[in-house]
Protein backbone atom coordinates (compact mmCIF):
# COMPACT_ATOMS: atom_id res chain seq x y z
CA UNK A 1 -90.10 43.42 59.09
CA UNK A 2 -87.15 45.15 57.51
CA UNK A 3 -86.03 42.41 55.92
CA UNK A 4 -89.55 41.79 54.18
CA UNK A 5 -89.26 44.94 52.96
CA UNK A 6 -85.69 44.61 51.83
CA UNK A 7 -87.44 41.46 49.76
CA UNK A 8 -90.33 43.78 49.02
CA UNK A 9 -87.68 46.40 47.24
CA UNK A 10 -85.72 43.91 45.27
CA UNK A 11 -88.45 42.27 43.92
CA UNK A 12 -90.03 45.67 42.52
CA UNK A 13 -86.77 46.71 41.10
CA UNK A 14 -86.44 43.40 39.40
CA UNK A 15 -90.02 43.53 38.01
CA UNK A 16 -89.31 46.91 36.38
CA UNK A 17 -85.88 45.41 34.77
CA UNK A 18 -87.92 42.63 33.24
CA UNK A 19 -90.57 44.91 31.99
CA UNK A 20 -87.90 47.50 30.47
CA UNK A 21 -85.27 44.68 29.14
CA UNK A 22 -86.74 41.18 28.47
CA UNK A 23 -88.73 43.07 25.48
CA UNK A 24 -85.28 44.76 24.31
CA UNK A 25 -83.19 41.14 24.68
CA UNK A 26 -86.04 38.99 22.67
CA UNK A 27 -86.07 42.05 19.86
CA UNK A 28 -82.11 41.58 19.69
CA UNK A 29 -82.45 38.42 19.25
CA UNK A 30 -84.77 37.83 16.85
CA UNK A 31 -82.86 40.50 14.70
CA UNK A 32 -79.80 38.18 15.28
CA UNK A 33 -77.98 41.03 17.01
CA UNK A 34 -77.14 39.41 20.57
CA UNK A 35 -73.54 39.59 20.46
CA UNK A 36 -73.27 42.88 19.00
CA UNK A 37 -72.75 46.29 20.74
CA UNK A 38 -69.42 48.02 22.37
CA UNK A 39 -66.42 46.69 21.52
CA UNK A 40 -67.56 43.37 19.12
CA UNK A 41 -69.19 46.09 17.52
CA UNK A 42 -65.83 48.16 16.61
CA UNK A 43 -63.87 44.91 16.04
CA UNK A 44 -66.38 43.60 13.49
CA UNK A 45 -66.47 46.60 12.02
CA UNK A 46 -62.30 47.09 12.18
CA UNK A 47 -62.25 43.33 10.83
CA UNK A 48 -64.22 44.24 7.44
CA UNK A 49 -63.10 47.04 6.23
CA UNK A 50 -64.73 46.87 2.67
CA UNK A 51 -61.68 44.19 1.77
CA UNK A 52 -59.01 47.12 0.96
CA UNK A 53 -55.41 45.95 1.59
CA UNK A 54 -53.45 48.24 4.20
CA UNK A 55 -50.48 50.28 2.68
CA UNK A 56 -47.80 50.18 5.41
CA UNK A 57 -45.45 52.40 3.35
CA UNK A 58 -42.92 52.02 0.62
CA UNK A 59 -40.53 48.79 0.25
CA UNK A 60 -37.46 49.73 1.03
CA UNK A 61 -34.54 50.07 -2.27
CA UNK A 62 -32.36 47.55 -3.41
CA UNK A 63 -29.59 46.42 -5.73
CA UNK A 64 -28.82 43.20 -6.31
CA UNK A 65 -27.21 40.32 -8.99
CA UNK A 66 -29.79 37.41 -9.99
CA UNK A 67 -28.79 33.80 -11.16
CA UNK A 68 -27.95 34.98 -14.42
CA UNK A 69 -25.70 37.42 -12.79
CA UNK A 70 -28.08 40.60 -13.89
CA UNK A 71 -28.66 43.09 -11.97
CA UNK A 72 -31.50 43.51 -10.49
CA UNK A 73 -33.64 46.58 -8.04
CA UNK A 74 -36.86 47.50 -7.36
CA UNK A 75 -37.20 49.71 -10.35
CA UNK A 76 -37.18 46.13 -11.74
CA UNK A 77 -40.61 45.37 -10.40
CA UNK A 78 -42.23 48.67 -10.84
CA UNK A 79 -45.49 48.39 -12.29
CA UNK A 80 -45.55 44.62 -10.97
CA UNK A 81 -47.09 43.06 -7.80
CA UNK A 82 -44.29 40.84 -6.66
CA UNK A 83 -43.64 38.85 -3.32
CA UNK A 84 -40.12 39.40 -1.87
CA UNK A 85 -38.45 36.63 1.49
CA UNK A 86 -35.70 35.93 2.83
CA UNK A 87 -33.86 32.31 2.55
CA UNK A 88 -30.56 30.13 1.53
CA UNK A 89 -30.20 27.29 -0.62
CA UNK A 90 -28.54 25.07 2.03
CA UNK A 91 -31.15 25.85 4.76
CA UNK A 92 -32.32 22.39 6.10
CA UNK A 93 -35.20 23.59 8.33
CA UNK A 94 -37.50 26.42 7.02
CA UNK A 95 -36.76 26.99 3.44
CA UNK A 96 -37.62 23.76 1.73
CA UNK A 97 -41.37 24.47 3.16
CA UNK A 98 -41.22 27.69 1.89
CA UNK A 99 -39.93 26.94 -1.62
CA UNK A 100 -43.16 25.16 -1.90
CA UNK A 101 -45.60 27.38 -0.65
CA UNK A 102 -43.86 29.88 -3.03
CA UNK A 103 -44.02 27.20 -5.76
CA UNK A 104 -47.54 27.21 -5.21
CA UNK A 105 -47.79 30.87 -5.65
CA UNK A 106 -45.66 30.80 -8.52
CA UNK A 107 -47.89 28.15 -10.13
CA UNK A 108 -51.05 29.67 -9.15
CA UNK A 109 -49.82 33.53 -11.32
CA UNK A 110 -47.53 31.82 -14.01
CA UNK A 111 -47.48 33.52 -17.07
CA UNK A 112 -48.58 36.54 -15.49
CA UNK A 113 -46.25 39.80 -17.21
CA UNK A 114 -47.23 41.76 -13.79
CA UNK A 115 -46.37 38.86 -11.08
CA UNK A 116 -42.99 38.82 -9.38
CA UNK A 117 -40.81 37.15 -7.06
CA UNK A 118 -37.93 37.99 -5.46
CA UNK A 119 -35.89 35.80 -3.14
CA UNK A 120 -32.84 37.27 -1.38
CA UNK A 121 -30.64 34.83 -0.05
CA UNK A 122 -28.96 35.62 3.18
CA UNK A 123 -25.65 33.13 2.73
CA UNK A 124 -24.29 35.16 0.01
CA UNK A 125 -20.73 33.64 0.76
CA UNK A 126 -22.16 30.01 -0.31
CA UNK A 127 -25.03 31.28 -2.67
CA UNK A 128 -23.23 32.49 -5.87
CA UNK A 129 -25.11 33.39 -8.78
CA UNK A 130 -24.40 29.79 -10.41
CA UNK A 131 -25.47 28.62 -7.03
CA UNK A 132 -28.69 30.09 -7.01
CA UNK A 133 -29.38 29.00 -10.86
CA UNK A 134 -29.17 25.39 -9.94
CA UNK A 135 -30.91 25.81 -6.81
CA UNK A 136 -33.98 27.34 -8.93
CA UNK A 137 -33.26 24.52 -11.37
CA UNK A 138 -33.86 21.82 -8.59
CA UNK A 139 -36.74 23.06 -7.01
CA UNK A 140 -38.51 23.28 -10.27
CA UNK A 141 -38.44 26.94 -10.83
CA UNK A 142 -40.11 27.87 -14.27
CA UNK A 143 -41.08 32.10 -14.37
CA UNK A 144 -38.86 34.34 -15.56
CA UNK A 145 -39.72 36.62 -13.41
CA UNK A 146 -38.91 34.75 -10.70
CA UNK A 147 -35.16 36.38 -9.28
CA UNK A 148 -33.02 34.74 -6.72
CA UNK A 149 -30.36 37.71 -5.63
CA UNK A 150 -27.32 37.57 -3.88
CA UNK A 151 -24.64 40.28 -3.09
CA UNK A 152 -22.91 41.51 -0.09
CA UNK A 153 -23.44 40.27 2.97
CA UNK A 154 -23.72 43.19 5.26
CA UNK A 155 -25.94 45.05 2.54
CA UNK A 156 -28.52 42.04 2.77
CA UNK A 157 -28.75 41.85 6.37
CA UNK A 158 -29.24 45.51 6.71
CA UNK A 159 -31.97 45.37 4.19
CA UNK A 160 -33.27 42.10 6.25
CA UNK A 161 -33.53 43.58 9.47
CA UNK A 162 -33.75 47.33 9.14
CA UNK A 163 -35.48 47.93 5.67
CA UNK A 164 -37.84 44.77 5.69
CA UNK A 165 -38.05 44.05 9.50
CA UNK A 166 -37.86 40.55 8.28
CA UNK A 167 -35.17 38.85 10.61
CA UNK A 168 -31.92 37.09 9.08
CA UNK A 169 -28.60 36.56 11.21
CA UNK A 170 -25.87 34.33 11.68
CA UNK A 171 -25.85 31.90 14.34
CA UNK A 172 -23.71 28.73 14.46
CA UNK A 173 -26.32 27.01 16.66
CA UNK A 174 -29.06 27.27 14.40
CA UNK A 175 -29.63 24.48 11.49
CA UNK A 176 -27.24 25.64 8.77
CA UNK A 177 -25.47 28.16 10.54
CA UNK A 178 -28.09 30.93 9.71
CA UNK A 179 -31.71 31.90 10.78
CA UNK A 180 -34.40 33.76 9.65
CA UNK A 181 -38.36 34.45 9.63
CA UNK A 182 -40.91 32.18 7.30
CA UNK A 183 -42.50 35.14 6.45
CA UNK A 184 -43.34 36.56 2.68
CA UNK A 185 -43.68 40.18 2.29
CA UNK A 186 -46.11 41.35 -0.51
CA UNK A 187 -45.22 44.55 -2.48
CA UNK A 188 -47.47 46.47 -4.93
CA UNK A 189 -47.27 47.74 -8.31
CA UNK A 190 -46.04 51.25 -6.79
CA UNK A 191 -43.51 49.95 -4.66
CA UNK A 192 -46.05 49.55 -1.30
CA UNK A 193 -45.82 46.94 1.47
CA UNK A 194 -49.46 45.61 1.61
CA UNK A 195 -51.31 43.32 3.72
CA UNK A 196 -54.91 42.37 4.61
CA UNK A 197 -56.29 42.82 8.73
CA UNK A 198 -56.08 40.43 10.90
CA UNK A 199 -59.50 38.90 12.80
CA UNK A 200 -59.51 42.05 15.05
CA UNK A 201 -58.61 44.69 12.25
CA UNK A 202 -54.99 44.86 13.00
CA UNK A 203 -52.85 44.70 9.91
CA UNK A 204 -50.81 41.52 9.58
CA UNK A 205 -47.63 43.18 8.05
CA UNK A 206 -46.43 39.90 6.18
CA UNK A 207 -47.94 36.53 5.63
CA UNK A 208 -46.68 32.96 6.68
CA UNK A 209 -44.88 31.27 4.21
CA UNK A 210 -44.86 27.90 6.66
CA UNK A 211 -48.83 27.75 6.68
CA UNK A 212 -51.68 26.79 3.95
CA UNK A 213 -53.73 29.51 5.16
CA UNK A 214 -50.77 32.12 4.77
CA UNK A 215 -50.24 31.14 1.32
CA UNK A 216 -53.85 31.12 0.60
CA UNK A 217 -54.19 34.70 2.04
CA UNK A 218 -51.21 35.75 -0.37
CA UNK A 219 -52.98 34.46 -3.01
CA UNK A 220 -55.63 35.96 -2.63
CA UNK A 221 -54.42 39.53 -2.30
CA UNK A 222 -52.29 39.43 -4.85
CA UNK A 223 -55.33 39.19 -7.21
CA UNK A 224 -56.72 41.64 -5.58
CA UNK A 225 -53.26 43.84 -6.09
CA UNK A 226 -53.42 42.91 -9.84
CA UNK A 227 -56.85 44.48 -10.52
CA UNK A 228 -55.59 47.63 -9.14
């Protein structure tokens, strides 16, 4: 008998669930709404921010000698959008993928008075100014705005690790003797770090120089830097 009207009570509550919710679930998903509410609501929300770039905060300053032994800062850029890595000429892992995805950014902005690039070698011993000329010579470098810098050693690795948190060391294990992150920073026309969100509205800080859709990204927010 009690267990009848256990059956009884469960059965009544789950009529009045069906009467209160099935209406509510078939109206959500007619409207195509389903999957929204609670927290895919706040991270579709966080993930389209109107398209604005994030400003993380100003790049830090630096001083430095190009391949035409001229020296070169940030003042140099000001008023230009420019993307800045890390790299050396010998580097037989990394860099020659990411001399062509910056080739490809190069390529994609030549001509462009307001486009930069600035690529800061971190074997300054091996990567002279006359170094660095041919090196942009044989990889097919064409924009004069385009500056590979060199200088001293401690200098660079402080403005690696502690200005850019973009990391470059030593190691004697590594391929070349040195290692270092694939990744591009992107700097505005007043000196900014900017980046787009990632899928869950976190911003991405820098962008992959190793991947297609890293250089695409870059690509596409520098454009969106230049209009600014």
């Amino acid at each position: 008998m009690f267990k009848n009207k256990a059956y009884i009570g469960i059965s009544f509550v789950i009529l009045v669930f069906g009467i209160y919710a099935i209406p509510k679930i078939i109206s959500r998903i007619q409207n195509g709404d389903v999957v929204k509410g609670g927290r895919l609501d706040k991270v579709e929300t966080a993930a389209s921010i109107d398209g604005k770039l994030v400003k993380i905060g100003p790049a830090p300053k630096f001083e430095l000698v190009n391949q035409d032994n001229v020296k070169i800062t940030n003042e140099t850029y000001k008023g230009k959008v420019y993307v800045l890595e890390f790299f050396f000429s010998t580097c037989p892992s990394i860099c020659p993928k990411m001399n062509q995805s910056m080739l490809l950014i190069e390529k994609k902005f030549f001509g462009n008075p307001n486009f930069g690039i600035a690529a800061i070698t971190i074997d300054p011993a091996n990567d002279t100014p006359a170094v660095l000329k041919e090196h942009a010579k044989l990889i097919g470098v064409t924009s004069s705005n385009w500056h590979f810098l060199t200088g001293d050693k401690d200098y660079i690795y402080d403005l690696a690790n502690k200005g850019f948190n973009l990391y470059a060391g030593e190691n004697n294990k590594a391929s070349g003797g040195f290692e270092h992150s694939g990744f591009f920073a992107l700097i505005d026309k007043d000196g900014n770090i900017r980046c787009r969100r990632d899928d869950f509205g976190n911003p991405i800080l820098y962008y992959d120089g190793l991947d297609k859709k890293g250089v695409r990204d870059i690509q596409q927010d520098i454009s969106i830097l230049l209009k600014e």
